[in-house]
C-alpha atoms as a PDB file:
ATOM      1  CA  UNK A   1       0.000   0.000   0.000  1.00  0.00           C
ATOM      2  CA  UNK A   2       3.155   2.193   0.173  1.00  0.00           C
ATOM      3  CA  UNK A   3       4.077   2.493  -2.693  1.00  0.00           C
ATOM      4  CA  UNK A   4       0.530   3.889  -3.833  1.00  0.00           C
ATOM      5  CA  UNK A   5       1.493   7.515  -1.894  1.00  0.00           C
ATOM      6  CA  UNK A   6       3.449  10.462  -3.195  1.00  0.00           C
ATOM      7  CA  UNK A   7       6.461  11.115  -1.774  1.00  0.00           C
ATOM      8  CA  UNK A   8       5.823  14.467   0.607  1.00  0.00           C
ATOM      9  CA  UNK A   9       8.847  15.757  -0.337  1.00  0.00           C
ATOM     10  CA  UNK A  10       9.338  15.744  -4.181  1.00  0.00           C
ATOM     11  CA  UNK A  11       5.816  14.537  -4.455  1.00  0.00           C
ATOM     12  CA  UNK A  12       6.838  11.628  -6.648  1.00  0.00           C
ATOM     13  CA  UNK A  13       4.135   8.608  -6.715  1.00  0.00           C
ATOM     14  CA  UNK A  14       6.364   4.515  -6.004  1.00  0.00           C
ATOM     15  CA  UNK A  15       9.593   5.612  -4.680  1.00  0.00           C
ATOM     16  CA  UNK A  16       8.137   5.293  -0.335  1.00  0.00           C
ATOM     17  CA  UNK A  17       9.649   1.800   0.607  1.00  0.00           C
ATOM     18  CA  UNK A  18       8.761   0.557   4.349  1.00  0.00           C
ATOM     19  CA  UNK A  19      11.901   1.234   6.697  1.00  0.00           C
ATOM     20  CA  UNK A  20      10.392   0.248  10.360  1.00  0.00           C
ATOM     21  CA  UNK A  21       8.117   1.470  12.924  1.00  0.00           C
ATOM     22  CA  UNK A  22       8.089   3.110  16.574  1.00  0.00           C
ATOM     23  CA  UNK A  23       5.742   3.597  19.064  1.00  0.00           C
ATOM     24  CA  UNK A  24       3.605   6.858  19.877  1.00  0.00           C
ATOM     25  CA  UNK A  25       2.199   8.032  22.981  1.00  0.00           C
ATOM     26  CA  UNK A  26      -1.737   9.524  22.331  1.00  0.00           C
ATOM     27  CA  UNK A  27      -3.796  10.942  24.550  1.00  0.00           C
ATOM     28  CA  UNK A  28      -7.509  11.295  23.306  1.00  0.00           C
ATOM     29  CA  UNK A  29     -11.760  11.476  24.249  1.00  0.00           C
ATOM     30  CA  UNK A  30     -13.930   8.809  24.023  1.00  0.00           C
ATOM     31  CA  UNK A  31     -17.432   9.396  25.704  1.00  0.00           C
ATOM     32  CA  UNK A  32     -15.893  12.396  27.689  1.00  0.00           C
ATOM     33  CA  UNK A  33     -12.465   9.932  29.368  1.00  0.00           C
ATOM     34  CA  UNK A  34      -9.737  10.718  28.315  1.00  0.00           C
ATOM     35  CA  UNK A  35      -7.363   7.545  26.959  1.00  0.00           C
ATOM     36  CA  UNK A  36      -3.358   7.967  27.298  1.00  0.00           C
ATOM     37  CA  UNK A  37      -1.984   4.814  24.713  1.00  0.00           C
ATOM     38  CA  UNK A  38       0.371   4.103  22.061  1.00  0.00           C
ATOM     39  CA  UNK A  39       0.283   3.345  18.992  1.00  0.00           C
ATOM     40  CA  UNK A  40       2.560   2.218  16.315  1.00  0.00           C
ATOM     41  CA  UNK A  41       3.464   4.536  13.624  1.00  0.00           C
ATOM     42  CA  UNK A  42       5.112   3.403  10.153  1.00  0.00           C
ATOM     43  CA  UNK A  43       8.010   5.079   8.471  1.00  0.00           C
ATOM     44  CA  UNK A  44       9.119   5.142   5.053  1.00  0.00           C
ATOM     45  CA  UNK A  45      12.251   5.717   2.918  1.00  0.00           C
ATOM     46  CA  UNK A  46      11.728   7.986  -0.133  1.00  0.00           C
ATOM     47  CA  UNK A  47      14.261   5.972  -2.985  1.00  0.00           C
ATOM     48  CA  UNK A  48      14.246   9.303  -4.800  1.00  0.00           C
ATOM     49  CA  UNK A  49      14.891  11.564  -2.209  1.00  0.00           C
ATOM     50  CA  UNK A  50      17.884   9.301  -1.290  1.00  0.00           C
ATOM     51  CA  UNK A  51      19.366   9.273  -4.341  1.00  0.00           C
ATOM     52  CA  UNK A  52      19.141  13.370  -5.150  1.00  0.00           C
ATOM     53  CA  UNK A  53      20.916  12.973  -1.101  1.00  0.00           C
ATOM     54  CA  UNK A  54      17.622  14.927  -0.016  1.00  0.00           C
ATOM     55  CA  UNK A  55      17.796  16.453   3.626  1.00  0.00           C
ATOM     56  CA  UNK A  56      14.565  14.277   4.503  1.00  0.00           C
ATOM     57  CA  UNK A  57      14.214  11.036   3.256  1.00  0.00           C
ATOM     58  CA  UNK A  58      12.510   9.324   6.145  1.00  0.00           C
ATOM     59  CA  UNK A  59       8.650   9.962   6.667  1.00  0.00           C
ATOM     60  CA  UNK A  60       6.432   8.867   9.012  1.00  0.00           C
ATOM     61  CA  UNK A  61       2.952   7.733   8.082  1.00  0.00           C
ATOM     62  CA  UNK A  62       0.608   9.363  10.327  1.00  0.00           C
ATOM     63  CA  UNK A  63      -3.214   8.535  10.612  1.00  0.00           C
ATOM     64  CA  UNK A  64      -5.260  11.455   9.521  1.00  0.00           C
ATOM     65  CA  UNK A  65      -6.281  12.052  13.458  1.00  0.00           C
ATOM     66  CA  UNK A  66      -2.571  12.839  14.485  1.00  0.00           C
ATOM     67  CA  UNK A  67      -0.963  16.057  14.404  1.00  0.00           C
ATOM     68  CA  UNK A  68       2.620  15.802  13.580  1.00  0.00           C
ATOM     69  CA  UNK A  69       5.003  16.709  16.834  1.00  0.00           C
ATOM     70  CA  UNK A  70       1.963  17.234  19.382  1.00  0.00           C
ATOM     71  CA  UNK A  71       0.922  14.419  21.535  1.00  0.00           C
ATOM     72  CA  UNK A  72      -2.879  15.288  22.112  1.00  0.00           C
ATOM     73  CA  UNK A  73      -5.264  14.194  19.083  1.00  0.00           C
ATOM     74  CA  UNK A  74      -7.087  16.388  16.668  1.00  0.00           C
ATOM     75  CA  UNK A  75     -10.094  15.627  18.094  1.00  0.00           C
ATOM     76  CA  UNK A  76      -8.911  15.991  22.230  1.00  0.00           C
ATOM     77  CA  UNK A  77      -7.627  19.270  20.567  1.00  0.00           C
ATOM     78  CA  UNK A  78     -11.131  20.284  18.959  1.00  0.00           C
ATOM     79  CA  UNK A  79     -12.712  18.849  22.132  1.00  0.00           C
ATOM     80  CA  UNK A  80     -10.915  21.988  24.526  1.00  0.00           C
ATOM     81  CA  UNK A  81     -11.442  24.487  22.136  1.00  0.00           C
END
């Protein structure tokens, strides 16, 4: 399924390869509790991007709910506000 996305970098479409995975602490709302867990998050390696020696080749594939470097959820987020 990887190699269906565009690169986010130079946007190109085949070149994301799976390079491993890590776990990622989450706190969220469900029915007004708040949940602390982890989940695992996949990275990729762009081929492209490592071969024009890119500064970012590695991406992480982050479910739509998850903001990039914040722990709280979109939704815990839209819940405060």
């Amino acid at each position: 399924m990887i190699f269906k996305l565009k690169c986010p970098c130079c946007n190109k479409k085949g070149c994301l390869k799976y390079h491993k995975s890590y776990d990622r602490h989450l706190t969220y709302y469900i029915n007004n509790q708040l949940i602390d867990t982890t989940i695992g998050i996949a990275t990729c390696v762009c081929t492209n991007c490592m071969n024009n020696n890119a500064k970012q080749k590695y991406h992480a594939l982050l479910p739509d709910f998850i903001l990039p470097f914040i722990m709280n959820s979109y939704y815990k987020i839209i819940n405060i506000i």
